[in-house]
C-alpha atoms as a PDB file:
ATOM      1  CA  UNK A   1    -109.139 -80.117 160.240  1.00  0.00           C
ATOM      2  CA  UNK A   2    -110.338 -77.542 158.075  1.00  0.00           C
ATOM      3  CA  UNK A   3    -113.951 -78.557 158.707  1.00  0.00           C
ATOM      4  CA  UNK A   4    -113.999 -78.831 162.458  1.00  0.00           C
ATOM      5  CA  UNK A   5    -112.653 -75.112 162.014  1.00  0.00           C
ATOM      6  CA  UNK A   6    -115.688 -74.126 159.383  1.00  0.00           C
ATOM      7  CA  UNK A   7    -117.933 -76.362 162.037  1.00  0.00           C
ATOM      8  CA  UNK A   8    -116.591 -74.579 165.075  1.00  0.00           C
ATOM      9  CA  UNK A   9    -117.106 -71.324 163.245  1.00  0.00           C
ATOM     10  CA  UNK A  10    -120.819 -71.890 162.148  1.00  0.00           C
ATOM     11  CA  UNK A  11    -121.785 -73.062 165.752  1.00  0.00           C
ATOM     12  CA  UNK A  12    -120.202 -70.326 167.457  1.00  0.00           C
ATOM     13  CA  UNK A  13    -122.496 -67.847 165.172  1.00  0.00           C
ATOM     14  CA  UNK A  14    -125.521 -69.893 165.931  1.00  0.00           C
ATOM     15  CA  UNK A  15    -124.874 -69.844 169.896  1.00  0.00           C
ATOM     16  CA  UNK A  16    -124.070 -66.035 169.518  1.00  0.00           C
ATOM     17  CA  UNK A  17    -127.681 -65.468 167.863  1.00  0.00           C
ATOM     18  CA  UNK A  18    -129.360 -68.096 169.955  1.00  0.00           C
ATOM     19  CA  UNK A  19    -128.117 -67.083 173.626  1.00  0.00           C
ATOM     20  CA  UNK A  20    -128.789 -63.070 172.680  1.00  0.00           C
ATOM     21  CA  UNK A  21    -132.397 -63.794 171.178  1.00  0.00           C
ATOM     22  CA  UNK A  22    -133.484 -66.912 173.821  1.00  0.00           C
ATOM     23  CA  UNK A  23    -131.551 -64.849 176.993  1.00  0.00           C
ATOM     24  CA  UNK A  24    -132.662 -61.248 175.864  1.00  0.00           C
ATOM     25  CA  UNK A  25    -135.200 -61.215 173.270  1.00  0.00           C
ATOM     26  CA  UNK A  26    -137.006 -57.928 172.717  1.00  0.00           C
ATOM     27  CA  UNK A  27    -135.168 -56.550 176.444  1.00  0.00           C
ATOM     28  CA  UNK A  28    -134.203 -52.787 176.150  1.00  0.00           C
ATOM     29  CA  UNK A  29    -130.543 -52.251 177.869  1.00  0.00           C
ATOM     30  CA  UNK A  30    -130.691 -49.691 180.661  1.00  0.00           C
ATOM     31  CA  UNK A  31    -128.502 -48.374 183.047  1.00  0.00           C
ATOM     32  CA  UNK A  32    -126.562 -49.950 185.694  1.00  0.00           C
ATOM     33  CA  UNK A  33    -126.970 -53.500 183.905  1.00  0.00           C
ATOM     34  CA  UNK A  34    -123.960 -55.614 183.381  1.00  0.00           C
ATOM     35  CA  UNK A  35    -123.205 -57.030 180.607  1.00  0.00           C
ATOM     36  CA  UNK A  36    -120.682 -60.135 179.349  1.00  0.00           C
ATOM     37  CA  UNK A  37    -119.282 -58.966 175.977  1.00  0.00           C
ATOM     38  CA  UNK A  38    -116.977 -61.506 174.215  1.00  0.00           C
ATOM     39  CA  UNK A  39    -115.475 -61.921 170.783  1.00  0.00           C
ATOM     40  CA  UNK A  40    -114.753 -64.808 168.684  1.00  0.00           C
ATOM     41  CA  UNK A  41    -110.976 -66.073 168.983  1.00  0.00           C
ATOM     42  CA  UNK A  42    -109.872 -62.855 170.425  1.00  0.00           C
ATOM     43  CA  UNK A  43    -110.299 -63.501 174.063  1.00  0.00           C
ATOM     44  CA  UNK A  44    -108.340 -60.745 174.872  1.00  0.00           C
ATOM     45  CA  UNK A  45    -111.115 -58.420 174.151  1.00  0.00           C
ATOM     46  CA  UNK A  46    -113.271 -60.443 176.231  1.00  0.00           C
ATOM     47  CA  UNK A  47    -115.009 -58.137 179.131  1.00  0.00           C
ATOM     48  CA  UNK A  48    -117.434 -57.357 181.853  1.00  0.00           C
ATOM     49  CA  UNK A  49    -118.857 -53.742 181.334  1.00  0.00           C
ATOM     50  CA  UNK A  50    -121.479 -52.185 183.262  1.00  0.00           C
ATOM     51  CA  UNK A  51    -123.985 -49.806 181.649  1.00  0.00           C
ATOM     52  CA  UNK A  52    -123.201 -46.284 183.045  1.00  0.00           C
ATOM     53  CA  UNK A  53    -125.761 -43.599 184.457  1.00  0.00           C
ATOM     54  CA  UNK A  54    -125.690 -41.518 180.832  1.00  0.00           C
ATOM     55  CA  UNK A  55    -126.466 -44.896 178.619  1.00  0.00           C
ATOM     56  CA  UNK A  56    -122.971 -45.934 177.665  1.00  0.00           C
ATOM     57  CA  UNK A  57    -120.282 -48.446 177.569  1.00  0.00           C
ATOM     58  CA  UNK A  58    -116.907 -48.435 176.517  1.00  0.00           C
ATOM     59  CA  UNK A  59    -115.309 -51.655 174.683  1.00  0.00           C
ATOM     60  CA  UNK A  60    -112.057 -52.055 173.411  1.00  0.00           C
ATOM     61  CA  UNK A  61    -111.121 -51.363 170.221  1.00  0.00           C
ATOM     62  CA  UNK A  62    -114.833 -49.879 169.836  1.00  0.00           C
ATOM     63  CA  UNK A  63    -114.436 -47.382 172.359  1.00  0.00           C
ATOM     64  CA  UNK A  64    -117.931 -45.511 173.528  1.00  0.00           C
ATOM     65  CA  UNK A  65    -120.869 -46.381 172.619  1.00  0.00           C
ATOM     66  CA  UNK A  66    -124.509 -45.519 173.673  1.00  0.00           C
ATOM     67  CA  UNK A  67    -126.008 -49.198 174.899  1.00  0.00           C
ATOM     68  CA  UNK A  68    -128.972 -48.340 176.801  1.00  0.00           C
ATOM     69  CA  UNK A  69    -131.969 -48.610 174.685  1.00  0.00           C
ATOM     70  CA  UNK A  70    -130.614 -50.964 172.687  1.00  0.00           C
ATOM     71  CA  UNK A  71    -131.343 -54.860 172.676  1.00  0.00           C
ATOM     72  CA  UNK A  72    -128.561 -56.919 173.280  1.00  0.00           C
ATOM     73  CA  UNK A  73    -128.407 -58.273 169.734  1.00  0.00           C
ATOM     74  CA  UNK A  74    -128.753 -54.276 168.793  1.00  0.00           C
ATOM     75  CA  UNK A  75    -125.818 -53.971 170.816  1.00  0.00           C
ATOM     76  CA  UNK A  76    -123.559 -56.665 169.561  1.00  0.00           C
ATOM     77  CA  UNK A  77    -124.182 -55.220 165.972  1.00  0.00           C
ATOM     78  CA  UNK A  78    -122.696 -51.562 166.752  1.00  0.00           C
ATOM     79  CA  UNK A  79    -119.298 -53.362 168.096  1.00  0.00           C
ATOM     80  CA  UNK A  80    -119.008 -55.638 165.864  1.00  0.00           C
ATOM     81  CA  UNK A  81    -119.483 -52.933 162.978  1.00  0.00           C
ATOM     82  CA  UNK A  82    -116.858 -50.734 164.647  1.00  0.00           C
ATOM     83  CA  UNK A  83    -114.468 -53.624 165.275  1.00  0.00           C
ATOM     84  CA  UNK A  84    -114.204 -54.398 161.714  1.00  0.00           C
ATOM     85  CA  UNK A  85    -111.414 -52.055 160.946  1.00  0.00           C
ATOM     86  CA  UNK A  86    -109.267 -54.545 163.560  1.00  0.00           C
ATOM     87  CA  UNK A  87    -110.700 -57.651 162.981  1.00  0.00           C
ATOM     88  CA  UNK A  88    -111.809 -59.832 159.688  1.00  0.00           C
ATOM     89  CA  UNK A  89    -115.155 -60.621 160.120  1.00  0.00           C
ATOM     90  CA  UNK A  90    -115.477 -60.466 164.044  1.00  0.00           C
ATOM     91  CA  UNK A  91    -118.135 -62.135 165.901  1.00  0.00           C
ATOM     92  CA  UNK A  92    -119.353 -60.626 168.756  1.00  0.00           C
ATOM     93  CA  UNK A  93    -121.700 -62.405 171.629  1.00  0.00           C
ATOM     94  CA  UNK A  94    -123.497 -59.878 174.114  1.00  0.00           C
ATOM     95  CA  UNK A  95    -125.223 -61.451 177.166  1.00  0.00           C
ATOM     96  CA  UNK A  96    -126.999 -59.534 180.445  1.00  0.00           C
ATOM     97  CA  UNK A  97    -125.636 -61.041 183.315  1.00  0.00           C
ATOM     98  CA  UNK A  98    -127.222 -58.968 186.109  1.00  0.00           C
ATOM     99  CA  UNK A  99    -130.339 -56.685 184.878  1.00  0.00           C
ATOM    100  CA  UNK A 100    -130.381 -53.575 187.004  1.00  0.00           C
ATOM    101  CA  UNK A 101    -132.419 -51.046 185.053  1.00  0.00           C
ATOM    102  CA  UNK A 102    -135.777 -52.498 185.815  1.00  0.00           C
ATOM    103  CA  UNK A 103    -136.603 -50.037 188.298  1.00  0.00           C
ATOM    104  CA  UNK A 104    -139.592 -48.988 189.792  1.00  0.00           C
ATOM    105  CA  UNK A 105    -139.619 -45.726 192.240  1.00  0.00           C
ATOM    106  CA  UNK A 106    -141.355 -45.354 195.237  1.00  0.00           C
ATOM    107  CA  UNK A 107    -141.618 -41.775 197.137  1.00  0.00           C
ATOM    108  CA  UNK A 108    -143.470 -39.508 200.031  1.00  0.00           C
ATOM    109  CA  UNK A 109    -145.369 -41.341 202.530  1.00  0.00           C
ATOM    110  CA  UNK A 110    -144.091 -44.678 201.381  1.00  0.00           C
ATOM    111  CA  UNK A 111    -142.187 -46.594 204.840  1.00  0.00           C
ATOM    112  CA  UNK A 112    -139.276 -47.641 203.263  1.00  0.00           C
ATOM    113  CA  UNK A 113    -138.828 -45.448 200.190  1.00  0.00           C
ATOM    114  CA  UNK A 114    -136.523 -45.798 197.368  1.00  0.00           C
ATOM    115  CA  UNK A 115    -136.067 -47.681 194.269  1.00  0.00           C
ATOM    116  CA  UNK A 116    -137.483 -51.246 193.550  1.00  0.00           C
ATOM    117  CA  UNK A 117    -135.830 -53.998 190.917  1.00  0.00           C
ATOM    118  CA  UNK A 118    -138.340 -55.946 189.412  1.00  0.00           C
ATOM    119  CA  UNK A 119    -137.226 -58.737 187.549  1.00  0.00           C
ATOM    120  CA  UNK A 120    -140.797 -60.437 186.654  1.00  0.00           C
ATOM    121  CA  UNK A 121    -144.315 -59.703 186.732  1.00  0.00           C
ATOM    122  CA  UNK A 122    -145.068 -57.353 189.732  1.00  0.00           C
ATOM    123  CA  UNK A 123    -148.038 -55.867 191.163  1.00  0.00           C
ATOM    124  CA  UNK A 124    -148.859 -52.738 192.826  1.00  0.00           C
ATOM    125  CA  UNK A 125    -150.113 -54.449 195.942  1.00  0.00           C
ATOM    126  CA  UNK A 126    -146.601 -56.891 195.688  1.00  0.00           C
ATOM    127  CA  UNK A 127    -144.142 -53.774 195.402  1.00  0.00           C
ATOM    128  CA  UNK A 128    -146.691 -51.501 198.065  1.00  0.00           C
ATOM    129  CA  UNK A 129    -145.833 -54.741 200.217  1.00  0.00           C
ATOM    130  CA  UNK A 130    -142.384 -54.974 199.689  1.00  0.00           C
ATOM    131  CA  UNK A 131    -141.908 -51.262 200.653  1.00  0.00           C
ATOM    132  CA  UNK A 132    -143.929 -51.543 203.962  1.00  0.00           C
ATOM    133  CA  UNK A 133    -146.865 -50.218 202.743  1.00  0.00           C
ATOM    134  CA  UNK A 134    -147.658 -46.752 203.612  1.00  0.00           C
ATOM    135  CA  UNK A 135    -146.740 -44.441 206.495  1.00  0.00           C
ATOM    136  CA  UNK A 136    -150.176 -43.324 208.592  1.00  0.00           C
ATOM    137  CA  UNK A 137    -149.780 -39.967 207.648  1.00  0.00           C
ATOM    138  CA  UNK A 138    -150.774 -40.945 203.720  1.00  0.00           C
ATOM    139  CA  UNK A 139    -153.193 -39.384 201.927  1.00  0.00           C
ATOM    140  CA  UNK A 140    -154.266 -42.324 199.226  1.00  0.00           C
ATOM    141  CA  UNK A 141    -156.802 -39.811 198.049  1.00  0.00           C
ATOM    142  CA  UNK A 142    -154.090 -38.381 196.426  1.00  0.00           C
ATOM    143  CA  UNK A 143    -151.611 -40.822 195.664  1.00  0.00           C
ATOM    144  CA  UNK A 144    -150.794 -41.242 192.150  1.00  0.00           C
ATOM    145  CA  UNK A 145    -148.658 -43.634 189.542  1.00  0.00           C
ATOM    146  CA  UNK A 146    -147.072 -41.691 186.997  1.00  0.00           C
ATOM    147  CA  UNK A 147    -145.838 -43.393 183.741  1.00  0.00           C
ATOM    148  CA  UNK A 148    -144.441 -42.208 180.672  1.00  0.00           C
ATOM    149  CA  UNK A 149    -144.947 -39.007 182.190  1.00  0.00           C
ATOM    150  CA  UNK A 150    -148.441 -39.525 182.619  1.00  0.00           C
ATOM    151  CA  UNK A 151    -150.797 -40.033 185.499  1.00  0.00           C
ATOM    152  CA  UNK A 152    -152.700 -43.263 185.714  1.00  0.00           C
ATOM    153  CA  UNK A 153    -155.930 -43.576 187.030  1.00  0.00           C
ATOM    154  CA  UNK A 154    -155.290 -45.809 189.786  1.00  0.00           C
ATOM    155  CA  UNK A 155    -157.232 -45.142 193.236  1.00  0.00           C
ATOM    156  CA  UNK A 156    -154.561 -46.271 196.344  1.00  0.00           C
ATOM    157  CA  UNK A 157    -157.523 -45.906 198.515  1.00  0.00           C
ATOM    158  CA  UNK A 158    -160.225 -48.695 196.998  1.00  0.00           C
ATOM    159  CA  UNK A 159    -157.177 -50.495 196.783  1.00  0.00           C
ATOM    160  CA  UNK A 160    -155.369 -50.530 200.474  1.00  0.00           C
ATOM    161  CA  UNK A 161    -158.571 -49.355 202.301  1.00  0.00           C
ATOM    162  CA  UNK A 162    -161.264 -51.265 200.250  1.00  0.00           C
ATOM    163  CA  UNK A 163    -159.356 -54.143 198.617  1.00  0.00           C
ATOM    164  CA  UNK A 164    -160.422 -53.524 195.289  1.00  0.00           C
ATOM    165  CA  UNK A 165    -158.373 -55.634 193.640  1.00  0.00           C
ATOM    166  CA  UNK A 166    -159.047 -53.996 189.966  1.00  0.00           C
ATOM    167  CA  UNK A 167    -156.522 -51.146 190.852  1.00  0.00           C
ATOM    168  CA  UNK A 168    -154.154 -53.666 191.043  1.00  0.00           C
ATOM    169  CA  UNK A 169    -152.188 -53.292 187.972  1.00  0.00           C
ATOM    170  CA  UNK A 170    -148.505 -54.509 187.293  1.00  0.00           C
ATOM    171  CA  UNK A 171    -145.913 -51.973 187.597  1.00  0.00           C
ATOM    172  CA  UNK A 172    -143.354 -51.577 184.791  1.00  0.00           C
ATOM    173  CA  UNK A 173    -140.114 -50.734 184.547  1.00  0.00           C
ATOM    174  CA  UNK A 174    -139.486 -46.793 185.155  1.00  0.00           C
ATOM    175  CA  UNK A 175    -142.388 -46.413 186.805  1.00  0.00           C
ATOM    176  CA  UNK A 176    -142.924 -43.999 189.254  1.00  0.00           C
ATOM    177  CA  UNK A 177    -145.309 -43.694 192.437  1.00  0.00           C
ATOM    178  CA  UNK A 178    -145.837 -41.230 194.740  1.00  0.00           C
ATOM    179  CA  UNK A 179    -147.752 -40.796 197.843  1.00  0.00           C
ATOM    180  CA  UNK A 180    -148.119 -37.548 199.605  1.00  0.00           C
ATOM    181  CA  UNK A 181    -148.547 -36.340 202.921  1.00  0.00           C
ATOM    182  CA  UNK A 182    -152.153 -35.909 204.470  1.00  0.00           C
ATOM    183  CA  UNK A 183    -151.693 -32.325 205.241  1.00  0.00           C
ATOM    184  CA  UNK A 184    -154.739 -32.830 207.295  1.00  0.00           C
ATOM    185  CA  UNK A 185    -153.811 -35.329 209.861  1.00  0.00           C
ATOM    186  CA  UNK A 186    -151.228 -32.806 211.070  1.00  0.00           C
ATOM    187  CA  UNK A 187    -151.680 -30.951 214.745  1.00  0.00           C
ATOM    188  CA  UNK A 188    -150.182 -27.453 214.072  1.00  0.00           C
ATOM    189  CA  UNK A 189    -149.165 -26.057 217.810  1.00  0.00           C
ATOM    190  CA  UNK A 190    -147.957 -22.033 217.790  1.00  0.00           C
ATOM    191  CA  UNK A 191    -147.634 -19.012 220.062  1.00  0.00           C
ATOM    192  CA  UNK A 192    -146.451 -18.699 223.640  1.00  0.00           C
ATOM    193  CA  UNK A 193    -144.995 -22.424 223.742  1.00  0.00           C
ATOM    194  CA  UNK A 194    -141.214 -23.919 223.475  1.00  0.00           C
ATOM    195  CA  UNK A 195    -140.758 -25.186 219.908  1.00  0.00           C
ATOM    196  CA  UNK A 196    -143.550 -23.992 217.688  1.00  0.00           C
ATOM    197  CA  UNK A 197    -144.120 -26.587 215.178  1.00  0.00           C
ATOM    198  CA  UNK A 198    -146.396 -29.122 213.309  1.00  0.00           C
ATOM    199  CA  UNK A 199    -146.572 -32.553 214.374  1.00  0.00           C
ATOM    200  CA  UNK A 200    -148.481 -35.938 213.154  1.00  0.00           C
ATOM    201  CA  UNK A 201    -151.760 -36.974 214.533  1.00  0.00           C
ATOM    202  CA  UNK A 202    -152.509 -39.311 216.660  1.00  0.00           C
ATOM    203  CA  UNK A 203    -156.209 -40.740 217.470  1.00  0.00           C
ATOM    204  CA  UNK A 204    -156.862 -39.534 220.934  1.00  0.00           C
ATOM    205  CA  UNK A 205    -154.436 -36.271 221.566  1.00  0.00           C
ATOM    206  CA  UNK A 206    -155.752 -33.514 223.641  1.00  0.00           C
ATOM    207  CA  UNK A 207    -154.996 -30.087 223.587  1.00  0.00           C
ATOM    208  CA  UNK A 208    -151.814 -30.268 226.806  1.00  0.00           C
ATOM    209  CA  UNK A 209    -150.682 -33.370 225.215  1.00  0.00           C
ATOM    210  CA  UNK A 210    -149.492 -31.355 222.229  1.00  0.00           C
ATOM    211  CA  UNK A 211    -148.530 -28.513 223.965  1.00  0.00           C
ATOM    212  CA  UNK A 212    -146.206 -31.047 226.462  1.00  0.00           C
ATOM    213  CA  UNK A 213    -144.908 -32.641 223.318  1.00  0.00           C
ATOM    214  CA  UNK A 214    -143.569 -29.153 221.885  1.00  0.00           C
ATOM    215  CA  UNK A 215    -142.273 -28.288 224.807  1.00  0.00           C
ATOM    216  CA  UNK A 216    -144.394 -26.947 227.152  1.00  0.00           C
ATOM    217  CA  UNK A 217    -145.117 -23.244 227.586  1.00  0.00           C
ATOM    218  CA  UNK A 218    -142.663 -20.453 227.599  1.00  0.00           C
ATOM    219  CA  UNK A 219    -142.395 -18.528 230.829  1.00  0.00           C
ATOM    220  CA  UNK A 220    -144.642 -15.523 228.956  1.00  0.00           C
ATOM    221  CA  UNK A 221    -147.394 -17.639 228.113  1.00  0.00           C
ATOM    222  CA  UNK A 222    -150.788 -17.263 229.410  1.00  0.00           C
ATOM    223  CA  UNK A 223    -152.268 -20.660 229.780  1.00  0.00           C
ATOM    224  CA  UNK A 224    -156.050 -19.585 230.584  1.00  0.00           C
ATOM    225  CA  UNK A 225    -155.485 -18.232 226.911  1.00  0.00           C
ATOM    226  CA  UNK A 226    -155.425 -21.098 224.584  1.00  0.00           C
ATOM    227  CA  UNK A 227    -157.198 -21.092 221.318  1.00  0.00           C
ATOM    228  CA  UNK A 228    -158.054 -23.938 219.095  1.00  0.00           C
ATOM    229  CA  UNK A 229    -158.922 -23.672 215.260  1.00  0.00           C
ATOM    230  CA  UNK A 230    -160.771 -26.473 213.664  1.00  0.00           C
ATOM    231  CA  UNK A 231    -162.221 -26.429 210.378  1.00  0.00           C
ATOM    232  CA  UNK A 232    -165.288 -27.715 209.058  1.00  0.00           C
ATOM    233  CA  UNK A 233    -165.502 -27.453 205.259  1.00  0.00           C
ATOM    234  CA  UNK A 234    -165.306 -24.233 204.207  1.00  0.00           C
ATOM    235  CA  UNK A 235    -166.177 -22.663 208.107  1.00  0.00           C
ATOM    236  CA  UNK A 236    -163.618 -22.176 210.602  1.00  0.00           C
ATOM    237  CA  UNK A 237    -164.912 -22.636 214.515  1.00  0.00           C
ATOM    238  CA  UNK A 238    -162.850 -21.398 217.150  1.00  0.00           C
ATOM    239  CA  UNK A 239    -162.690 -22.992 220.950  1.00  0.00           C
ATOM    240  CA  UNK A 240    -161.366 -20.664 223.485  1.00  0.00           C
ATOM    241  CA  UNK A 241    -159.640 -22.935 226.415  1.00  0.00           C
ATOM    242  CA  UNK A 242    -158.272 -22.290 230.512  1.00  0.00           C
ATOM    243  CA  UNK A 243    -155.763 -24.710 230.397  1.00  0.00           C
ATOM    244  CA  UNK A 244    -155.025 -23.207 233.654  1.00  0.00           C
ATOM    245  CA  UNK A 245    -158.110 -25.089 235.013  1.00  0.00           C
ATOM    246  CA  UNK A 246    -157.272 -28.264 234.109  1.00  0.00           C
ATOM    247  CA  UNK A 247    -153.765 -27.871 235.731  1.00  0.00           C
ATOM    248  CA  UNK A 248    -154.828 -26.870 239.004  1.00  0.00           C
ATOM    249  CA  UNK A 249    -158.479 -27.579 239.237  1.00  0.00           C
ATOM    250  CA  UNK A 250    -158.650 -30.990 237.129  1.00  0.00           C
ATOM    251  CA  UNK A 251    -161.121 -29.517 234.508  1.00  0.00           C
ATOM    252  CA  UNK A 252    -160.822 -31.970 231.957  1.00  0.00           C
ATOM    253  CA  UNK A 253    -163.353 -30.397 229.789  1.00  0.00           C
ATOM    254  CA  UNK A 254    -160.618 -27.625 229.164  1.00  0.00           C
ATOM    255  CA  UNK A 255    -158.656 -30.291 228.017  1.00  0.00           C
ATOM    256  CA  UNK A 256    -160.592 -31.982 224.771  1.00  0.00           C
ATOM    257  CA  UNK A 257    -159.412 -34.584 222.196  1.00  0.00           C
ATOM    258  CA  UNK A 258    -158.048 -32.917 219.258  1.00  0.00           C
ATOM    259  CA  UNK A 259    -159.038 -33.824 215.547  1.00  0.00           C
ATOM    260  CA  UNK A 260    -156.902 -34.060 212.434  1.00  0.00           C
ATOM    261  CA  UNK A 261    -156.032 -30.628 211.254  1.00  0.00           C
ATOM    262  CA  UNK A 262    -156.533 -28.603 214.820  1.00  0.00           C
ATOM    263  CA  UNK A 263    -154.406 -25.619 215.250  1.00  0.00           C
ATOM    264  CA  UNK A 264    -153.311 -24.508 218.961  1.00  0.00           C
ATOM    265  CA  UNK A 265    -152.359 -21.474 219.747  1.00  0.00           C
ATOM    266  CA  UNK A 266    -151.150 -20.238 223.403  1.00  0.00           C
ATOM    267  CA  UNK A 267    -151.866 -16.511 224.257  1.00  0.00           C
ATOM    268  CA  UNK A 268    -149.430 -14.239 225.655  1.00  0.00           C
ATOM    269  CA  UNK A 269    -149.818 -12.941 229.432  1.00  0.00           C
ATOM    270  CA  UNK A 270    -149.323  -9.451 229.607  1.00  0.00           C
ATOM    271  CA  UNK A 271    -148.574  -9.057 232.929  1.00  0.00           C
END
């Protein structure tokens, strides 16, 4: 009887060691992972603990303890150090149920934003996929991967636009990418019209479709006063318009296509 308990004893150590090394291996804990903690013939201290927000867990008997960054085996060492001064000799087993701290973030002009699990090898193109790709108002010129607090040098444009597939590198873990807005594909609309504001360009707007899409004009404006600003490198050309003509004479040519980056501006009648 006495050796089925010494055989018992010595096979529970080995699973212990085998299922933290062959489940976890080298795996850093991280927030919002759960873990299956367990202790040898005490199954009353047996429990399901999730890794909170600051790093820690708290375990009976062992009370807090800082888990993320730790491996699992890591891990099972601190409690069963600290559970020593309950129990002879304890033998702890720490397994990752559910990994949740394998995050990669995705932000700006992303289409569905937000934090990504990965729980194997992922790409850039694979998570850029996953998350939509990117909104039409991105500006891949200046998108950037940041990790460790440092910039990569990735280019999102060779890779979405020219499908160079040497920018497609594997994301890890606390990665972060960001996409910003292509200030330049923006129609900014101001003066004498309804809701003065900045919207997104569209291939194909003219000049009244903006101003109808703000609003219209205000009852002071003067619509055979309309000014457009468009810039050309470091010049800036301005376009007097009558939309006044187009409304009641059908003069289309007051009414031009816009490009990305036009500003409108509606005069003021005086009268």
């Amino acid at each position: 009887m006495i050796k089925i308990k010494i055989f018992i004893l010595v096979l529970g150590m080995v699973l212990a060691l085998y299922t933290n090394n062959a489940c976890a291996g080298d795996y850093l804990l991280g927030a919002e992972d759960v873990l299956n903690i367990s202790v040898w013939e005490t199954p009353a201290l047996d429990s399901q603990v999730t890794i909170l927000p600051d790093g820690k867990i708290t375990f009976p008997l062992a009370g807090e303890i800082k888990a993320a960054g730790l491996t699992p085996a890591q891990l099972k060492d601190v409690i069963g150090e600290r559970l020593k001064t309950y129990i002879k000799d304890p033998i702890v087993t720490v397994l990752v149920s559910d990994i949740k701290s394998l995050k990669v973030y995705m932000l700006g002009e992303i289409k569905k934003p937000g934090a990504y699990l990965i729980k194997k090898k992922t790409t850039l193109l694979e998570l850029l996929t996953e998350a939509g790709g990117v909104t039409e108002n991105a500006d891949l010129h200046r998108a950037y991967l940041l990790r460790n607090n440092k910039k990569l040098e990735i280019d999102f444009h060779k890779l979405l636009e020219e499908t160079d597939i040497s920018q497609n590198i594997e994301v890890q873990a606390g990665d972060n990418i960001f996409v910003p807005h292509n200030f330049s594909k923006r129609i900014t609309v101001l003066g004498e019209i309804k809701t003065p504001q900045i919207i997104s360009y569209k291939e194909g707007l003219t000049v009244l479709d903006v101003i109808l899409m703000v609003g219209g004009f205000t009852d002071r404006a003067d619509k055979s006063d309309v000014l457009v600003i468009r810039r050309k490198a470091d010049k800036e050309e301005k376009i007097e318009l009558n939309i006044n003509k187009v409304i009641k004479e059908g003069d289309l040519g007051q009414n031009f296509t816009l490009k990305p980056g036009d500003t409108v501006i509606v005069g003021e009648s005086w009268l």
